[in-house]
N, C-alpha and C. Protein backbone atom coordinates (compact mmCIF):
# COMPACT_ATOMS: atom_id res chain seq x y z
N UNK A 1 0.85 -1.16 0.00
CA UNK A 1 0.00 0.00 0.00
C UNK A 1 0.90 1.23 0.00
N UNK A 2 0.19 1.81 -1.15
CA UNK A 2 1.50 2.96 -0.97
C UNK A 2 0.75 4.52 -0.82
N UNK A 3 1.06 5.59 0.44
CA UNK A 3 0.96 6.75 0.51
C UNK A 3 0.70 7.78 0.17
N UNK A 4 0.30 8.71 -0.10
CA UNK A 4 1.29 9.94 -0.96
C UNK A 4 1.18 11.11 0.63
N UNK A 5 1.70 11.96 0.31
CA UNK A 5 1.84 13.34 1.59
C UNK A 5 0.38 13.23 2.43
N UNK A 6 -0.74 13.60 1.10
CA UNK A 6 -1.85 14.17 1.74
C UNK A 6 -2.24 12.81 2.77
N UNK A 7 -2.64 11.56 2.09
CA UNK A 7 -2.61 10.71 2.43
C UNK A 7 -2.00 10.82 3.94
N UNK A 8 -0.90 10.54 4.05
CA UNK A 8 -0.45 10.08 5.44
C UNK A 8 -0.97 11.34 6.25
N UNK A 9 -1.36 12.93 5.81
CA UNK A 9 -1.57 13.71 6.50
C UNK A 9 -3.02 13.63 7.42
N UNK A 10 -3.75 12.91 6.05
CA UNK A 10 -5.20 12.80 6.68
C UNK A 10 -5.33 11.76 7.29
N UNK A 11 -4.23 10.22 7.38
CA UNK A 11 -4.37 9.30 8.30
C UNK A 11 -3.92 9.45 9.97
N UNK A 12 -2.93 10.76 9.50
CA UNK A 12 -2.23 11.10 11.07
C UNK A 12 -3.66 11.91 11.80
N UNK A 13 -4.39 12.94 10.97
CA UNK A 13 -5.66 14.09 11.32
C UNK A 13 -6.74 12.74 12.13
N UNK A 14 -6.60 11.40 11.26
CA UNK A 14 -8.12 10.58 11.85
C UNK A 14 -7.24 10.07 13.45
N UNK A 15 -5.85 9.12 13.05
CA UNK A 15 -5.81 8.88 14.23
C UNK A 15 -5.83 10.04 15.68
N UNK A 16 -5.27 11.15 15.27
CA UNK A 16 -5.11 12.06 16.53
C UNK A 16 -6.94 11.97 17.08
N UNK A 17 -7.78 12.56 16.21
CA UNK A 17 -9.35 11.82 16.69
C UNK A 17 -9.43 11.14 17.43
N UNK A 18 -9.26 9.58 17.00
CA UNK A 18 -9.34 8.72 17.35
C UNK A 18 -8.72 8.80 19.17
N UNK A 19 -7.58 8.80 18.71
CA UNK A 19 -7.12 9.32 20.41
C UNK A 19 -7.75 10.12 21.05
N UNK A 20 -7.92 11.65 21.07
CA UNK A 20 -8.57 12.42 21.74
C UNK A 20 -10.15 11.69 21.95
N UNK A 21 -10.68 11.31 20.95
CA UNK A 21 -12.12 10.89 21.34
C UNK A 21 -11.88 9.76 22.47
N UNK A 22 -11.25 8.76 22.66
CA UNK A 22 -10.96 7.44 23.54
C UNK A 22 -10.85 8.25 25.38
N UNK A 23 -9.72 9.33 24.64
CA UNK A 23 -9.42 9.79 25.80
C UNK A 23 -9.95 10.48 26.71
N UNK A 24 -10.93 11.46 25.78
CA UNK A 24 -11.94 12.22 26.44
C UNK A 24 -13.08 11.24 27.13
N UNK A 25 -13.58 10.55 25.96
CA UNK A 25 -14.60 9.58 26.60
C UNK A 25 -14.04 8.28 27.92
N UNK A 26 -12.85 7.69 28.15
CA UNK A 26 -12.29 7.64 28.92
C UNK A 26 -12.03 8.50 30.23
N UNK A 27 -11.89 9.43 30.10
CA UNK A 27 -11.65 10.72 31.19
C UNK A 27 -13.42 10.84 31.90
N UNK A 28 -14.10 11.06 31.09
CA UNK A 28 -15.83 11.66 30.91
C UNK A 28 -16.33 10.48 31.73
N UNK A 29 -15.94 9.03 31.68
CA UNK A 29 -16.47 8.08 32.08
C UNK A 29 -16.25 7.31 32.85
N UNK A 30 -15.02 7.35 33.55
CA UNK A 30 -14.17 6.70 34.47
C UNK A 30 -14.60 7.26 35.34
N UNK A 31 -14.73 6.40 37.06
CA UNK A 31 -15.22 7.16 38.27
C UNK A 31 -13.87 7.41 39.07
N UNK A 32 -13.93 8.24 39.62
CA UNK A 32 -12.74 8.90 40.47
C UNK A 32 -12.39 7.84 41.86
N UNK A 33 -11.32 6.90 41.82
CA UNK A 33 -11.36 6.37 42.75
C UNK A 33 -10.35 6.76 44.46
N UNK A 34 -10.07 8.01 43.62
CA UNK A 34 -9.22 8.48 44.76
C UNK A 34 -9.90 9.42 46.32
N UNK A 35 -9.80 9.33 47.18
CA UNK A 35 -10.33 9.83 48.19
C UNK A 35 -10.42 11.50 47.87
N UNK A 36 -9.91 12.38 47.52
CA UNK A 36 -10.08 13.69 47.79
C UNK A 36 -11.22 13.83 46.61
N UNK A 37 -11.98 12.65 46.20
CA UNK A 37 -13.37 13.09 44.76
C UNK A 37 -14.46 12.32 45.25
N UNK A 38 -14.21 11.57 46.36
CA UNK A 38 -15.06 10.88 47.17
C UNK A 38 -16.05 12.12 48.51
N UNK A 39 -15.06 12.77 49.00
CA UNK A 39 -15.47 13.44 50.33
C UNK A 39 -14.93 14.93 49.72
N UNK A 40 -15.61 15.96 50.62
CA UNK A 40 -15.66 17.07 50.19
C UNK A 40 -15.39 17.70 51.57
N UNK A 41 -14.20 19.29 51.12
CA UNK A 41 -14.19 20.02 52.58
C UNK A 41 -15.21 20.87 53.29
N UNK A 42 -16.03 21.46 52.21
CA UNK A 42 -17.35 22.07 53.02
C UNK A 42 -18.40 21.50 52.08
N UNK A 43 -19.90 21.22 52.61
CA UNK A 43 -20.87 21.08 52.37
C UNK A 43 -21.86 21.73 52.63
N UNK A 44 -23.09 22.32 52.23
CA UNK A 44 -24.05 23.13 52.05
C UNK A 44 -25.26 22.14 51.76
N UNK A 45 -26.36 21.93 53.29
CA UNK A 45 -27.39 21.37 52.10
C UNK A 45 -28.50 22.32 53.29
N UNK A 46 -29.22 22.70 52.10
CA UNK A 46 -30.63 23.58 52.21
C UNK A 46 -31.82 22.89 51.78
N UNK A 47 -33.12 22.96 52.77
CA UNK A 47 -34.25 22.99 52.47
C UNK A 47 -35.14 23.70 52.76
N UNK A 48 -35.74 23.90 51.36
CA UNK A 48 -36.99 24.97 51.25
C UNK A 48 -38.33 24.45 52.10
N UNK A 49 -39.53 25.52 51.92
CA UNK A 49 -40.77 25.33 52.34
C UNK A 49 -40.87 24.06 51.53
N UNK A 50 -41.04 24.04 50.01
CA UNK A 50 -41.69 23.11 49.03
C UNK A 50 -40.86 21.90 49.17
N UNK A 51 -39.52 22.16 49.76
CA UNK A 51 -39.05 20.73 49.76
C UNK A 51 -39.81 19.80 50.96
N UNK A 52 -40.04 20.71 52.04
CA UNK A 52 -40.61 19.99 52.92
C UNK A 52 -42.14 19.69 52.69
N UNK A 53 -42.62 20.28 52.03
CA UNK A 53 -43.63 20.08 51.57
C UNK A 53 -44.02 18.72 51.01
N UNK A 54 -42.85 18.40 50.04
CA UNK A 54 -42.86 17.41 49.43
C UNK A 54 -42.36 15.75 49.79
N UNK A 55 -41.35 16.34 50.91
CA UNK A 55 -40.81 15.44 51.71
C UNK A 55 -40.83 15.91 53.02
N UNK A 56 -41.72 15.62 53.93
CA UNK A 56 -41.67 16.18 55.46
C UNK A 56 -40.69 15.75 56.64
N UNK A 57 -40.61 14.80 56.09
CA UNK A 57 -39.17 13.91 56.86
C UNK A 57 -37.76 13.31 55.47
N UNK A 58 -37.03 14.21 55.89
CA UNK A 58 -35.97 14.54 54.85
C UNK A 58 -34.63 13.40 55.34
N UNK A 59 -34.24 12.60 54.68
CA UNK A 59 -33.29 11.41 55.12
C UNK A 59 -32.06 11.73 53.90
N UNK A 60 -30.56 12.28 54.48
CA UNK A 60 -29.84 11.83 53.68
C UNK A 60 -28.24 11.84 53.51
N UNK A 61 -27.65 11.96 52.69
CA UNK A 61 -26.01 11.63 53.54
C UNK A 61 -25.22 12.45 52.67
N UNK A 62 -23.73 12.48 53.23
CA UNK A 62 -22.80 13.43 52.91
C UNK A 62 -21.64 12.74 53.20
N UNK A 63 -20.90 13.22 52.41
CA UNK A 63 -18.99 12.47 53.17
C UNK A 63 -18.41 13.69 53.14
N UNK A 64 -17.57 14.24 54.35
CA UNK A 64 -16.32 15.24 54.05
C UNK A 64 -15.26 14.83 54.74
N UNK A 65 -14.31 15.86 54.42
CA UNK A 65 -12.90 15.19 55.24
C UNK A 65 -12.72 15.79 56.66
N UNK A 66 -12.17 15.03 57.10
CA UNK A 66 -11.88 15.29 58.65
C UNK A 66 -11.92 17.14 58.71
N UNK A 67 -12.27 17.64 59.75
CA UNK A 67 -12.05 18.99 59.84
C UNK A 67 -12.94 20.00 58.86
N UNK A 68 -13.64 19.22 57.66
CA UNK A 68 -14.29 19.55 56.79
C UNK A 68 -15.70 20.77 57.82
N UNK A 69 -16.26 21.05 57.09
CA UNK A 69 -17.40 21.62 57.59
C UNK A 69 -18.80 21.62 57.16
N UNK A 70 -19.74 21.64 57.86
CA UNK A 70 -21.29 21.29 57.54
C UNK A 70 -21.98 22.64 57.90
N UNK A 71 -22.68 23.10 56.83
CA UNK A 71 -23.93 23.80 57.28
C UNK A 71 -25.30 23.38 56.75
N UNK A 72 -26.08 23.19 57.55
CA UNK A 72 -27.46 22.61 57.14
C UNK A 72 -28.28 24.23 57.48
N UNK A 73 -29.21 24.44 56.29
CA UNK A 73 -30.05 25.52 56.08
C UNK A 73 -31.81 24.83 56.50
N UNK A 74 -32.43 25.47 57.35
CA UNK A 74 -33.93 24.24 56.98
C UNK A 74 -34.59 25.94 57.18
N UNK A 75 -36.29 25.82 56.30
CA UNK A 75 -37.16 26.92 56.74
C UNK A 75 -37.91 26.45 57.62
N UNK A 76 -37.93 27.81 57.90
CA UNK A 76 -38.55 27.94 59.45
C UNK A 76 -39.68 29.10 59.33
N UNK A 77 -40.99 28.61 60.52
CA UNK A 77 -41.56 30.14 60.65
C UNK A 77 -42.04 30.19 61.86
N UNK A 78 -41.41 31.10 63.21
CA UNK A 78 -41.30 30.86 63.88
C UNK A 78 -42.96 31.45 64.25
N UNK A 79 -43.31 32.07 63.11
CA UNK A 79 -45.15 33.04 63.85
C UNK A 79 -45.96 31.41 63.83
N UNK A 80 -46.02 30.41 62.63
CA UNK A 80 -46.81 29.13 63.26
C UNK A 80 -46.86 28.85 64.85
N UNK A 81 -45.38 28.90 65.63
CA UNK A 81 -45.74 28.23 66.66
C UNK A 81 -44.13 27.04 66.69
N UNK A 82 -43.65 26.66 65.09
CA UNK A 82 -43.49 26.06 65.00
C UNK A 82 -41.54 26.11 64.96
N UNK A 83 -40.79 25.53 65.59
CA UNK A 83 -39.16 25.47 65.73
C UNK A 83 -38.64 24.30 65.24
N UNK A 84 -37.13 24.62 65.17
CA UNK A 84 -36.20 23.47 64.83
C UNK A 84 -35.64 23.26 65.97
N UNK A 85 -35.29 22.32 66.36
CA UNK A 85 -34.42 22.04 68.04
C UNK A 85 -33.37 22.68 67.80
N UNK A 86 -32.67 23.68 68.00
CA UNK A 86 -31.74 24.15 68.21
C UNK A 86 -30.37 23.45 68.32
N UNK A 87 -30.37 22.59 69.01
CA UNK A 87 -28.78 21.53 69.89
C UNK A 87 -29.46 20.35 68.95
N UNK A 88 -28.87 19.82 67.81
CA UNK A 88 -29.25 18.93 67.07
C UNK A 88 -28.80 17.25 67.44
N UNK A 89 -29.51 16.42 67.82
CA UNK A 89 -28.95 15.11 68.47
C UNK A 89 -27.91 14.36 67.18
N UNK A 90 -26.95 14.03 67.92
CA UNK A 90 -25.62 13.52 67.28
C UNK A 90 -25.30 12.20 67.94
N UNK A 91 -24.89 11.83 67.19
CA UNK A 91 -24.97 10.09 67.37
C UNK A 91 -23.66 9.80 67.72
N UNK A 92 -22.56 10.10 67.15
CA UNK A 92 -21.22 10.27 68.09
C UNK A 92 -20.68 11.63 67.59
N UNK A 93 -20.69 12.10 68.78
CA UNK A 93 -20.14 13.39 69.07
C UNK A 93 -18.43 13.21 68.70
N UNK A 94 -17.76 12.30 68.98
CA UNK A 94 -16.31 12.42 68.94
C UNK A 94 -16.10 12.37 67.48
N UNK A 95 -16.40 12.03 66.45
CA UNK A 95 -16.66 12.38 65.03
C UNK A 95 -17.39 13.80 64.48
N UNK A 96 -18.12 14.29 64.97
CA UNK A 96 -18.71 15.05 64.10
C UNK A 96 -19.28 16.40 65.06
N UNK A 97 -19.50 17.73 65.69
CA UNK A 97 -19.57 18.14 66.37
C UNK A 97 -20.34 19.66 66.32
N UNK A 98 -21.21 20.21 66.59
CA UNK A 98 -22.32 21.54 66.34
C UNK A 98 -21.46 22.40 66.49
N UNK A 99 -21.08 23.41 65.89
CA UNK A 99 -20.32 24.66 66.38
C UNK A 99 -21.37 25.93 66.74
N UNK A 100 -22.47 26.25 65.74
CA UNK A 100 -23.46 26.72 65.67
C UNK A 100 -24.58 26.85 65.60
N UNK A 101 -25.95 27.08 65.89
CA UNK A 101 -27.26 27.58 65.38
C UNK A 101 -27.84 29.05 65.80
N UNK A 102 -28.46 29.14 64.52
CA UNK A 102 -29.31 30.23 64.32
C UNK A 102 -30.21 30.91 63.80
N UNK A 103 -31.12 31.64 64.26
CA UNK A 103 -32.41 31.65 63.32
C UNK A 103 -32.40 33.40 62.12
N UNK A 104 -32.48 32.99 61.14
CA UNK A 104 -32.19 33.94 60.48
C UNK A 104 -33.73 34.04 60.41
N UNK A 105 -34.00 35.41 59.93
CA UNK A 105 -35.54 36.52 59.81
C UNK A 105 -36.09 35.89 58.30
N UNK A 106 -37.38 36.27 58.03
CA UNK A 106 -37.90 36.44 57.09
C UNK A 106 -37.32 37.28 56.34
N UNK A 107 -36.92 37.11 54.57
CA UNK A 107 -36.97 37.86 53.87
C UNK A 107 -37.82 38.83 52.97
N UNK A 108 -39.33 38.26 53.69
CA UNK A 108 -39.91 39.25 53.32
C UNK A 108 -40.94 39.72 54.64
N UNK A 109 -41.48 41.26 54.14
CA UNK A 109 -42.01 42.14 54.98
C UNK A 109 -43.34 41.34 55.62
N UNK A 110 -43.90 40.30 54.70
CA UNK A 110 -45.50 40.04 54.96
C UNK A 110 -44.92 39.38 56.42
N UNK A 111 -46.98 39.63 57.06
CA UNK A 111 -47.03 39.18 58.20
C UNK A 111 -47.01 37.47 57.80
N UNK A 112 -46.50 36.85 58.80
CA UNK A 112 -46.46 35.38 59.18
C UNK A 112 -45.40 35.03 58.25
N UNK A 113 -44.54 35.29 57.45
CA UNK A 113 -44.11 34.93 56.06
C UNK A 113 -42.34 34.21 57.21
N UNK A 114 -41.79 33.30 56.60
CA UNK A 114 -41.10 32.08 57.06
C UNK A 114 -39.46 32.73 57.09
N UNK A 115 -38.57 32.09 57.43
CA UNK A 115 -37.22 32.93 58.06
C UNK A 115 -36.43 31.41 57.49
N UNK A 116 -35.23 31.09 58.19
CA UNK A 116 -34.31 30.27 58.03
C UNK A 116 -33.77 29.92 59.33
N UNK A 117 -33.34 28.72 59.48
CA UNK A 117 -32.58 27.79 60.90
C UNK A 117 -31.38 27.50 60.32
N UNK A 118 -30.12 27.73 60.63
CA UNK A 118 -29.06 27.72 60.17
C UNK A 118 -28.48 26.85 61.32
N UNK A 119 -27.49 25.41 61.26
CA UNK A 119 -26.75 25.25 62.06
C UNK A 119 -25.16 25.07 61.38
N UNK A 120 -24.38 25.04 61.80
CA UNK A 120 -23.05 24.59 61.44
C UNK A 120 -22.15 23.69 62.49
N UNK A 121 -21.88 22.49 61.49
CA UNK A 121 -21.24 21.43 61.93
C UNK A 121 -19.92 21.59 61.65
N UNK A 122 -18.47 20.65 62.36
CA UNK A 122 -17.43 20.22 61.97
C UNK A 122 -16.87 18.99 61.73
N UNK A 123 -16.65 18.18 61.52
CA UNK A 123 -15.56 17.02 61.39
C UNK A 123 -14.47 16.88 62.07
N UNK A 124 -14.27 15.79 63.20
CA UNK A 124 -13.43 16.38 64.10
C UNK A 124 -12.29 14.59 63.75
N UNK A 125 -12.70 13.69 63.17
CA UNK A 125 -12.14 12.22 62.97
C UNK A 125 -12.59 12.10 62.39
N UNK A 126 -12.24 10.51 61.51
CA UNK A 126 -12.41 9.68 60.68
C UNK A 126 -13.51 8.95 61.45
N UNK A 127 -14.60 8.82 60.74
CA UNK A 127 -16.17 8.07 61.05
C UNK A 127 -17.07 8.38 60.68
N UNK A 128 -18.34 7.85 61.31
CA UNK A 128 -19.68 8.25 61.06
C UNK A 128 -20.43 8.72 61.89
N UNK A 129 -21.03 9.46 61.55
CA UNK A 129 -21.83 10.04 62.77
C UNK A 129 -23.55 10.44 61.89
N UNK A 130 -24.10 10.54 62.83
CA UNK A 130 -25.60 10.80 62.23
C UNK A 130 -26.33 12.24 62.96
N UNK A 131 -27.00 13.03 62.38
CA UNK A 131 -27.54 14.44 62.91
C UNK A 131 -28.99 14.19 62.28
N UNK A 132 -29.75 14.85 63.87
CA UNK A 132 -31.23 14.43 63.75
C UNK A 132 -31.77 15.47 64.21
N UNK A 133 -32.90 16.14 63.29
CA UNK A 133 -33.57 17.63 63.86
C UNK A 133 -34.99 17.20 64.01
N UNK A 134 -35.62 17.85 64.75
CA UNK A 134 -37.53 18.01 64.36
C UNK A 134 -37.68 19.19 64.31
N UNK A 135 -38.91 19.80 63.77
CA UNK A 135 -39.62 20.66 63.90
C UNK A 135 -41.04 20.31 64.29
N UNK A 136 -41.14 20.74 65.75
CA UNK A 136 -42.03 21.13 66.37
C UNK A 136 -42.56 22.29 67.44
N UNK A 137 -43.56 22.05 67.49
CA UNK A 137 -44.63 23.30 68.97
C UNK A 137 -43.90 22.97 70.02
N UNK A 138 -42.96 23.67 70.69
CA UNK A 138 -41.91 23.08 72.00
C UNK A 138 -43.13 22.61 73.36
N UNK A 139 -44.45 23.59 73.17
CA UNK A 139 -45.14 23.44 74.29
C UNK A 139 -45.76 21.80 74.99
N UNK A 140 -46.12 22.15 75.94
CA UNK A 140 -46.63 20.26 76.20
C UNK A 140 -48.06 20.05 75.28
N UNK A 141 -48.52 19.50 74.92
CA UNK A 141 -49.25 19.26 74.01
C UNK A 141 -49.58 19.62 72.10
N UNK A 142 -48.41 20.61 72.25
CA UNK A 142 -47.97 20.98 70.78
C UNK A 142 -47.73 19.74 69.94
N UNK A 143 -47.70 20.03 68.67
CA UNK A 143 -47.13 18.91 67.71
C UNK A 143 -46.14 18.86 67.50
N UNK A 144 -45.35 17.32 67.92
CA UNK A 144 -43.92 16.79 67.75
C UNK A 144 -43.26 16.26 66.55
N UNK A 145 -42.39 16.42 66.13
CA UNK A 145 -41.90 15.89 64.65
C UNK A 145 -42.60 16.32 63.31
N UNK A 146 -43.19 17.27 63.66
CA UNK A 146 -44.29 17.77 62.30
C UNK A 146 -43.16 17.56 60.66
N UNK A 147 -41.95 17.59 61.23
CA UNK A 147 -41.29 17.74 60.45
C UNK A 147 -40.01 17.25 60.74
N UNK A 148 -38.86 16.17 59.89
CA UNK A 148 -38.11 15.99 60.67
C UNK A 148 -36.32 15.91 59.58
N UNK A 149 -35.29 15.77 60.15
CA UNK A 149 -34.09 16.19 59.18
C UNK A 149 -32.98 15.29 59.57
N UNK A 150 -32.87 14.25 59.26
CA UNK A 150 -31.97 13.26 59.57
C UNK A 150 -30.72 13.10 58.12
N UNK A 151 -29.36 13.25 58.80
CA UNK A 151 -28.16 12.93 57.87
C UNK A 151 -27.26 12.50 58.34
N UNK A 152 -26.80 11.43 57.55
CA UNK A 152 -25.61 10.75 57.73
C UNK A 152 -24.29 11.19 57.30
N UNK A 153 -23.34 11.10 57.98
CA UNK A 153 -22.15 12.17 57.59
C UNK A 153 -21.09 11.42 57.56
């Protein structure tokens, strides 16, 4: 089989293709098996009115690295009646640990209209730990768990 210039030019143009396409789709499709694409240093998870709406008891998980940090966002409206526990129950504390909570305001002017519960977590070891909220009427006969926020970390 014999060549000429253009020839070998346009067989070198398909293979480079050929490579880049393998490689990209290789790259695009391969899962990351190394630890720093597994776990993450800060995490952010927020839920809206409609999420709770849709899911009233919210179940779900996260990985970060040691020292990493957690903030969980949930709505709140404190004119219902209705709270987030503040001191969120932790399943082992020597893993995973509350630094903060707080209730941020409504962003808007209307009467009764809903605010935000902010807490922030840390990562203090290698493990698991689990964080469990409700929202309820704190009073004695109020409603318990109306709403509830469980994650695995």
């Amino acid at each position: 089989m014999h060549f000429t210039k253009d020839g070998w030019s346009c067989l070198k143009k398909q293979f480079c293709i050929l490579v880049t396409t393998i490689l990209t789709l290789f790259t695009c499709c391969s899962s990351p098996e190394s630890p720093e694409f597994e776990f993450m240093r800060d995490v952010k998870v927020e839920l809206s009115y409609e999420d709770f709406q849709a899911q009233p008891n919210y179940s779900g998980s996260v990985r970060l690295l040691i020292g990493g940090g957690l903030t969980v966002i949930l709505y709140s409206n404190l004119s219902t009646g209705f709270s987030w526990s503040g001191l969120a129950q932790i399943s082992n504390r020597t893993v995973l640990m509350q630094i903060d909570h707080k209730r941020l305001p409504p962003t808007s002017d209307r009467a009764g209209a809903g605010g935000q519960e902010v807490w922030t977590f840390k990562t203090l070891k290698r493990g698991s730990s689990t964080i469990y909220l409700e929202y309820s009427q704190p009073w004695e006969g109020g409603i318990k768990a109306a709403r509830t926020f469980h994650l695995t970390v």
